[in-house]
N, C-alpha and C. Protein backbone atom coordinates (compact mmCIF):
# COMPACT_ATOMS: atom_id res chain seq x y z
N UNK A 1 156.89 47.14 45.41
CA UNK A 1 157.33 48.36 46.06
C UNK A 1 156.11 49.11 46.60
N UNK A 2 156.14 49.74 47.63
CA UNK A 2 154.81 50.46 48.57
C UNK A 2 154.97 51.84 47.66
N UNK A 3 153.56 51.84 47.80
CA UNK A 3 152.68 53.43 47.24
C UNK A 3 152.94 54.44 48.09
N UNK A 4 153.60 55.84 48.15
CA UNK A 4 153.35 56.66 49.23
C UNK A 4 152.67 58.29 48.51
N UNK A 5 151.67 58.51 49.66
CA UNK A 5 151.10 59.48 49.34
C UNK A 5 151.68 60.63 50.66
N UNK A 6 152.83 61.14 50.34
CA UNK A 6 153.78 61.72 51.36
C UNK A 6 153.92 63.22 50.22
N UNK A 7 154.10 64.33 51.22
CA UNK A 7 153.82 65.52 50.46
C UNK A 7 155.52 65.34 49.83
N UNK A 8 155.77 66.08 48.88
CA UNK A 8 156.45 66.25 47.71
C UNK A 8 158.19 67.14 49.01
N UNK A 9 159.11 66.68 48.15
CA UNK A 9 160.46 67.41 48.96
C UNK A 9 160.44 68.77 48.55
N UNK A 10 159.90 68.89 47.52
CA UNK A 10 159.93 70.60 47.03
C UNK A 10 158.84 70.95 46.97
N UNK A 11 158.75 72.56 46.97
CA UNK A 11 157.69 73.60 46.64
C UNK A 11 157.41 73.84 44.99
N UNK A 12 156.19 74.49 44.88
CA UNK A 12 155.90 75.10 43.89
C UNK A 12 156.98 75.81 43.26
N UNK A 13 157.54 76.31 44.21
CA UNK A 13 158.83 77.28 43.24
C UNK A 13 159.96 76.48 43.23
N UNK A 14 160.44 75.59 43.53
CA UNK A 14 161.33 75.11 43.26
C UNK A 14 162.35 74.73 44.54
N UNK A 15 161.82 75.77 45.44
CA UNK A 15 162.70 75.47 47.02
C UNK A 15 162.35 74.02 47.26
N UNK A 16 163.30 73.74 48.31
CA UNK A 16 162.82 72.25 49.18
C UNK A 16 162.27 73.10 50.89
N UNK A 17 161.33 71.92 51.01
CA UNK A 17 161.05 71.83 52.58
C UNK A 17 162.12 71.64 53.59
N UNK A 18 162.08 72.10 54.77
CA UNK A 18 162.37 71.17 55.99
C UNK A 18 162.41 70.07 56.00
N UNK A 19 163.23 68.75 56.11
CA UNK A 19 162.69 67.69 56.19
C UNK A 19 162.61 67.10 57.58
N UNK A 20 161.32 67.19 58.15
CA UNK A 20 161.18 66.97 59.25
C UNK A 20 160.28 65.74 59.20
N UNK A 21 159.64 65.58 58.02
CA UNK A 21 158.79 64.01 58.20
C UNK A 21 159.77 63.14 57.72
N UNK A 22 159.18 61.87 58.50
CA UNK A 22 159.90 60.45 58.29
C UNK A 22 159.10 59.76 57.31
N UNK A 23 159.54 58.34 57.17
CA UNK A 23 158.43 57.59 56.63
C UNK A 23 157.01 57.12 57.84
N UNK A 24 156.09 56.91 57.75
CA UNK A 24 155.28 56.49 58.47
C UNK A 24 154.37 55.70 57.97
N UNK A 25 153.51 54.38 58.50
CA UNK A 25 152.52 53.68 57.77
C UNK A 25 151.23 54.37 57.54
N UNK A 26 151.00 55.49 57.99
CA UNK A 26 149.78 56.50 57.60
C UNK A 26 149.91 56.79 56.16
N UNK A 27 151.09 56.87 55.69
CA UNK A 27 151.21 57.52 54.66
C UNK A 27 150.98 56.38 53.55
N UNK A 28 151.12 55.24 53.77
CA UNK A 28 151.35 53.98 52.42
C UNK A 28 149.79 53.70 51.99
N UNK A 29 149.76 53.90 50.99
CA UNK A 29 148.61 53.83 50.10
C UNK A 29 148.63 52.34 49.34
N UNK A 30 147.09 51.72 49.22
CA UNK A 30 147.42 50.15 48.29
C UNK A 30 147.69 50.86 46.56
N UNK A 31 147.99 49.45 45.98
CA UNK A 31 147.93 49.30 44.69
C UNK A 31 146.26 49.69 43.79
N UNK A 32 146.29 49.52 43.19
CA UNK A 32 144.81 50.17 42.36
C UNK A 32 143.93 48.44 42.13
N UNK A 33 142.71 48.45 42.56
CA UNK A 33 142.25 47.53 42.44
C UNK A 33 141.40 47.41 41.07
N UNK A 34 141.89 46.91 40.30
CA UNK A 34 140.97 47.29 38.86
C UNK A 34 139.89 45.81 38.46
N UNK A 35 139.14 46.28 39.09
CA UNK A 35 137.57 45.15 39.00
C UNK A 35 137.42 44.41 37.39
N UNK A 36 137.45 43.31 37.14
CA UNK A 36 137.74 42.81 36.26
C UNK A 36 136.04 42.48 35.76
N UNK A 37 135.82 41.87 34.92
CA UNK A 37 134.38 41.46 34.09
C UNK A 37 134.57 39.54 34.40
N UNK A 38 134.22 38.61 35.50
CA UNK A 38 134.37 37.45 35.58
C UNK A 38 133.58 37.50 36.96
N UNK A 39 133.37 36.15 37.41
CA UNK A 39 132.69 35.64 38.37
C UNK A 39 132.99 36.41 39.47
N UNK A 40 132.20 36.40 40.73
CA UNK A 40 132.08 36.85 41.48
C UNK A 40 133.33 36.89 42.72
N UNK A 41 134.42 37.77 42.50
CA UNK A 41 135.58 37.36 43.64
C UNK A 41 135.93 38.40 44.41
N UNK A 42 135.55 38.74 46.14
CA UNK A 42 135.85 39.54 47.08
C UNK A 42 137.10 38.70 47.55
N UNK A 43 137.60 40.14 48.39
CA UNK A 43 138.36 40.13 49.04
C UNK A 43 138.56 41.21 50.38
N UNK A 44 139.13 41.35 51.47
CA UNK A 44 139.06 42.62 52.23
C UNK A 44 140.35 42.58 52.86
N UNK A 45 140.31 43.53 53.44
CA UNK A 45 141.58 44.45 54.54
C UNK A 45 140.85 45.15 55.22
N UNK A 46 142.39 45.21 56.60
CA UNK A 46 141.98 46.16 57.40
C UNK A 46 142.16 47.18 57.57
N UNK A 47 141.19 48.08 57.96
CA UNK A 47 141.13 49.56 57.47
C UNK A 47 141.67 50.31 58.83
N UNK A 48 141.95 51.61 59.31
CA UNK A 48 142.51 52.13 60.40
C UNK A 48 141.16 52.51 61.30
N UNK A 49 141.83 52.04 62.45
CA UNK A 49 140.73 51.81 63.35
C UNK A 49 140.20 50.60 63.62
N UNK A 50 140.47 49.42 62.87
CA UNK A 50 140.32 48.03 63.03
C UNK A 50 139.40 47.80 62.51
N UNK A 51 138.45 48.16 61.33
CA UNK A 51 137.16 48.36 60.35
C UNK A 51 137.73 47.12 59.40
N UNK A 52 136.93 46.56 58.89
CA UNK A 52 137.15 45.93 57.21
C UNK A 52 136.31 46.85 56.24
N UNK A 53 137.54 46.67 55.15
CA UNK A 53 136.80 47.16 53.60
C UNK A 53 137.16 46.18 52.54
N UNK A 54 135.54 45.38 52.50
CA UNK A 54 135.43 44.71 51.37
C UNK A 54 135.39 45.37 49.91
N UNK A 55 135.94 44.20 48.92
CA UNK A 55 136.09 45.40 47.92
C UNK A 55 135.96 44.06 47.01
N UNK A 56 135.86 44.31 45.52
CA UNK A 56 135.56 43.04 44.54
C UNK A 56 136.99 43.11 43.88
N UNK A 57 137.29 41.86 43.72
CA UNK A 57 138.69 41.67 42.31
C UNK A 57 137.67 41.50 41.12
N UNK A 58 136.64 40.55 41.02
CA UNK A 58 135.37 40.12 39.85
C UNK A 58 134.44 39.90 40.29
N UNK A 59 133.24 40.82 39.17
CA UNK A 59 131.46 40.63 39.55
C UNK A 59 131.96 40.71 37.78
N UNK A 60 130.76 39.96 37.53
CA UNK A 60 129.48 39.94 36.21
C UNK A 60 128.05 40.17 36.87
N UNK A 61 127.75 40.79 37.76
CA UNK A 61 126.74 40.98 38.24
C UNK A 61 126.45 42.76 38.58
N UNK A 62 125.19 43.44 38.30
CA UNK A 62 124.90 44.50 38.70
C UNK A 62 123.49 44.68 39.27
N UNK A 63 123.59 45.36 40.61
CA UNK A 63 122.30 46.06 40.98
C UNK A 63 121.78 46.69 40.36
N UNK A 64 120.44 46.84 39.77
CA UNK A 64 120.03 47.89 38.57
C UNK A 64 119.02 48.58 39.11
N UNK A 65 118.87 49.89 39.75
CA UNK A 65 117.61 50.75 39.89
C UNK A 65 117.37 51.21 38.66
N UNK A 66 115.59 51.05 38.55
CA UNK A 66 115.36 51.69 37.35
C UNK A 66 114.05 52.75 37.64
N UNK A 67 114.53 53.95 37.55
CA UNK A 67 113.74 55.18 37.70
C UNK A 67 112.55 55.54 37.88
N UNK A 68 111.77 54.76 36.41
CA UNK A 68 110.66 54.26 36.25
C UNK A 68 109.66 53.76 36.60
N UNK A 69 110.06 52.46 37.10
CA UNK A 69 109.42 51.55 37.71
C UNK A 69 110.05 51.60 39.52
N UNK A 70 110.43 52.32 39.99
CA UNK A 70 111.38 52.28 41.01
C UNK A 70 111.22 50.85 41.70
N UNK A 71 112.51 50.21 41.08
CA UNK A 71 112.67 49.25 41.74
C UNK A 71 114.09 48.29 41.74
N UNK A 72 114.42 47.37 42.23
CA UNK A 72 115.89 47.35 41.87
C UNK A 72 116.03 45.77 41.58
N UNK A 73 116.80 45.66 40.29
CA UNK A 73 117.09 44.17 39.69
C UNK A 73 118.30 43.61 40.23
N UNK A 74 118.17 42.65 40.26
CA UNK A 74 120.08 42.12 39.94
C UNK A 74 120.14 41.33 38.75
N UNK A 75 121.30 41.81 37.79
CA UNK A 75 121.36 41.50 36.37
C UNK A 75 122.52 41.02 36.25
N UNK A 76 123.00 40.45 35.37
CA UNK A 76 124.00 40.14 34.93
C UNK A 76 124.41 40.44 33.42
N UNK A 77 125.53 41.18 33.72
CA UNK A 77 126.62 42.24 32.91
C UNK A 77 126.76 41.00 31.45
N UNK A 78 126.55 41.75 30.17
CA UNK A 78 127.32 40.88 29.40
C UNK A 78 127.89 41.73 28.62
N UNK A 79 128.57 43.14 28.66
CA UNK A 79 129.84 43.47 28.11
C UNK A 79 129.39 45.29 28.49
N UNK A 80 130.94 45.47 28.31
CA UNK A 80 131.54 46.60 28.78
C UNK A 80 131.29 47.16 27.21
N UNK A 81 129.91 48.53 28.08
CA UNK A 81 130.13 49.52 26.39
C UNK A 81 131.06 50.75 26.43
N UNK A 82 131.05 51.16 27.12
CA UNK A 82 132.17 52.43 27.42
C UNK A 82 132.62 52.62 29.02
N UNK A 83 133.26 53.41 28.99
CA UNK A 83 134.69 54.00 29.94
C UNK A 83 134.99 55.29 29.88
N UNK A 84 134.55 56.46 31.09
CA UNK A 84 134.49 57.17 30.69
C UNK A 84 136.47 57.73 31.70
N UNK A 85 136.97 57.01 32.28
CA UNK A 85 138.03 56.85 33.60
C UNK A 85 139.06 56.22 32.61
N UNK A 86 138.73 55.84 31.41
CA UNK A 86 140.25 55.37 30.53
C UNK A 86 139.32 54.12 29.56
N UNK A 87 139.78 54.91 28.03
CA UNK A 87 139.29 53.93 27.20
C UNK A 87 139.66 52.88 27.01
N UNK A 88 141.04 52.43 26.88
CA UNK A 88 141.54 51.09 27.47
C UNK A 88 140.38 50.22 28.26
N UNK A 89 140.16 50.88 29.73
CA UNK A 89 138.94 50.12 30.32
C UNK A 89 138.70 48.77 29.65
N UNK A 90 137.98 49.24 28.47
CA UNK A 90 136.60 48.42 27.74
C UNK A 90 137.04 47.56 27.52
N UNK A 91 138.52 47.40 26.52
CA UNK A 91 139.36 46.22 26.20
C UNK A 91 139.83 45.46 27.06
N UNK A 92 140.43 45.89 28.05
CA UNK A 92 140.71 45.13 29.40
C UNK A 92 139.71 44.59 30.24
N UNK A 93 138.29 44.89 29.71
CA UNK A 93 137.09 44.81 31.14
C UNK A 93 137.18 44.82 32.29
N UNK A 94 137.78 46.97 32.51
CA UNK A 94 138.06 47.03 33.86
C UNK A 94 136.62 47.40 34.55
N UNK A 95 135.85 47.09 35.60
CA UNK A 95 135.10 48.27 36.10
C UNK A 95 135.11 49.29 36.56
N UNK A 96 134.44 50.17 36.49
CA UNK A 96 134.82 51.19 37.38
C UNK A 96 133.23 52.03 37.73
N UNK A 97 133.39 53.40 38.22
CA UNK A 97 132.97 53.74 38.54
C UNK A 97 132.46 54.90 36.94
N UNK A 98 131.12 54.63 36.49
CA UNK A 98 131.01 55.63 35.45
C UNK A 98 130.67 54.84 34.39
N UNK A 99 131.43 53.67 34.47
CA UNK A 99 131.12 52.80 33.27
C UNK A 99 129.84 52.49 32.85
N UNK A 100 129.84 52.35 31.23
CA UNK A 100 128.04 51.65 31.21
C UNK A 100 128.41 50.11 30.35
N UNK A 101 128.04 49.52 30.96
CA UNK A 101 127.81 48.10 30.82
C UNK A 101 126.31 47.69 30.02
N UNK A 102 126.38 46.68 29.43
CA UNK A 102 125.16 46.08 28.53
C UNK A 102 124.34 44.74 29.53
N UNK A 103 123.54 44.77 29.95
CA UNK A 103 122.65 43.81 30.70
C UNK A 103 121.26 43.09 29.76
N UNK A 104 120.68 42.33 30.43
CA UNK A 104 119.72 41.77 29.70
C UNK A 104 118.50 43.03 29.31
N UNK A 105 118.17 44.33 29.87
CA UNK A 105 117.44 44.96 30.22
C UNK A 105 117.98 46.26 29.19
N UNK A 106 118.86 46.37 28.73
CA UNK A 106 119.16 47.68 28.42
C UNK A 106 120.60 48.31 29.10
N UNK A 107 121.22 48.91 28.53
CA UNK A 107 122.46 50.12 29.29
C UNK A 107 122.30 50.51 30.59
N UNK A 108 123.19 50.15 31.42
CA UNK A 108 123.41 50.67 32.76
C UNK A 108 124.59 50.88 32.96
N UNK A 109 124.83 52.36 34.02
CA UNK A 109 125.59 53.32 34.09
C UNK A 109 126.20 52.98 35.88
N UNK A 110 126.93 52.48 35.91
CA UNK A 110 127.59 52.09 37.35
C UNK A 110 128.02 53.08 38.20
N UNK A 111 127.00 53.47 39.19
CA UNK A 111 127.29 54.30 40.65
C UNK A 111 128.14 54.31 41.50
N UNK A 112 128.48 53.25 41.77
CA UNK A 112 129.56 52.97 43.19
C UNK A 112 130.58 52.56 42.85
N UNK A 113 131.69 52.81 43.44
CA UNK A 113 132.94 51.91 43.02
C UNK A 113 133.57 50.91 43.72
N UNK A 114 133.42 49.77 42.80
CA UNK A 114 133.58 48.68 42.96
C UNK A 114 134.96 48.28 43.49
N UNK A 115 136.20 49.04 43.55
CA UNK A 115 137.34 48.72 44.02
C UNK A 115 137.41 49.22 45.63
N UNK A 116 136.31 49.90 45.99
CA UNK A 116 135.99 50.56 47.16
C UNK A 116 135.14 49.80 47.58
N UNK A 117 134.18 49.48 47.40
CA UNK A 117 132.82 48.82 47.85
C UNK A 117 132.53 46.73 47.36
N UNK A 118 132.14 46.65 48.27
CA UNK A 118 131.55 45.69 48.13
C UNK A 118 130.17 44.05 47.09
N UNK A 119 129.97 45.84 46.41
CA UNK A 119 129.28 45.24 45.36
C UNK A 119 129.34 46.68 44.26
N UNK A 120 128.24 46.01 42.89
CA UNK A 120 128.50 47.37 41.82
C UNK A 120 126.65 47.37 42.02
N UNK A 121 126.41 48.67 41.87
CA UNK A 121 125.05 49.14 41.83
C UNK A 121 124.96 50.11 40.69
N UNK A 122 123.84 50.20 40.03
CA UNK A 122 123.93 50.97 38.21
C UNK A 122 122.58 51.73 38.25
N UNK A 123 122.27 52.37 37.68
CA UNK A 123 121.44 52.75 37.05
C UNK A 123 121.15 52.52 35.91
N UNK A 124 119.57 52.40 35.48
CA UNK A 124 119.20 52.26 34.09
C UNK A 124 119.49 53.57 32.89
N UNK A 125 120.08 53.27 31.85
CA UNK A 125 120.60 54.81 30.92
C UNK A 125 119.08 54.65 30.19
C-alpha cells in the first residue's frame, strides 16, 4: 500500500477542511529504507526532476574522519554499539544516522544517512 504525506482532513480543533485536494503523485512518499549490517548492496530511483538517489540496502563498511590526525580511513564495521533513533536498531543491525558502530580503530559515530545517501561516513568517538 503507498505512503501519503497529504495534509490531514481535519483541523486542530476538530473541524474538517474543504476538500479540494485530490490524490496526486507529489504527495506519495517511499517505504523506510532501514540499512542493514551485511555486504555492500545499492540501489537507486528516480528523483523529481529526472535526478537519481542512490541509497544503500547493506554496507559493513565506514568512512572514518579522525580529528586528530585529519584524515579519512575506510574501515570495516564489526558491530552495532548503540542507537540513538530506536534501541531495537542494535538487535536488528539497522543503520542509521547517529549510530556508533565498533571498527578496527575504536567507536565511530555515523554522520550521513545511509538510507538517503550513497555511502556511510563516521566520525572517530
Amino acid at each position: 500500500m503507498a505512503i501519503s504525506s497529504k495534509r490531514s482532513k481535519r483541523k486542530k480543533t476538530g473541524g474538517r477542511y474543504k476538500s479540494k485536494l485530490t490524490k496526486r503523485s507529489s504527495n506519495l512518499r517511499n517505504h523506510p529504507r532501514h540499512t542493514k549490517l551485511n555486504e555492500v548492496t545499492k540501489s537507486s530511483t528516480r528523483t523529481l526532476g529526472g535526478g537519481k538517489k542512490i541509497f544503500l540496502l547493506n554496507s559493513n563498511v565506514v568512512n572514518v574522519y579522525n580529528p586528530k590526525d585529519r584524515n579519512h580511513k575506510k574501515l570495516k564495521i564489526l558491530e552495532i554499539v548503540s542507537n540513538q533513533a530506536n534501541r531495537h536498531f542494535v538487535r536488528r543491525n539497522i543503520l542509521t544516522r547517529g549510530a556508533i558502530v565498533k571498527t578496527e580503530i575504536g567507536n565511530v559515530k555515523i554522520t550521513s544517512r545511509p538510507g538517503q545517501e550513497g555511502a556511510i561516513n563516521g566520525v572517530l568517538v
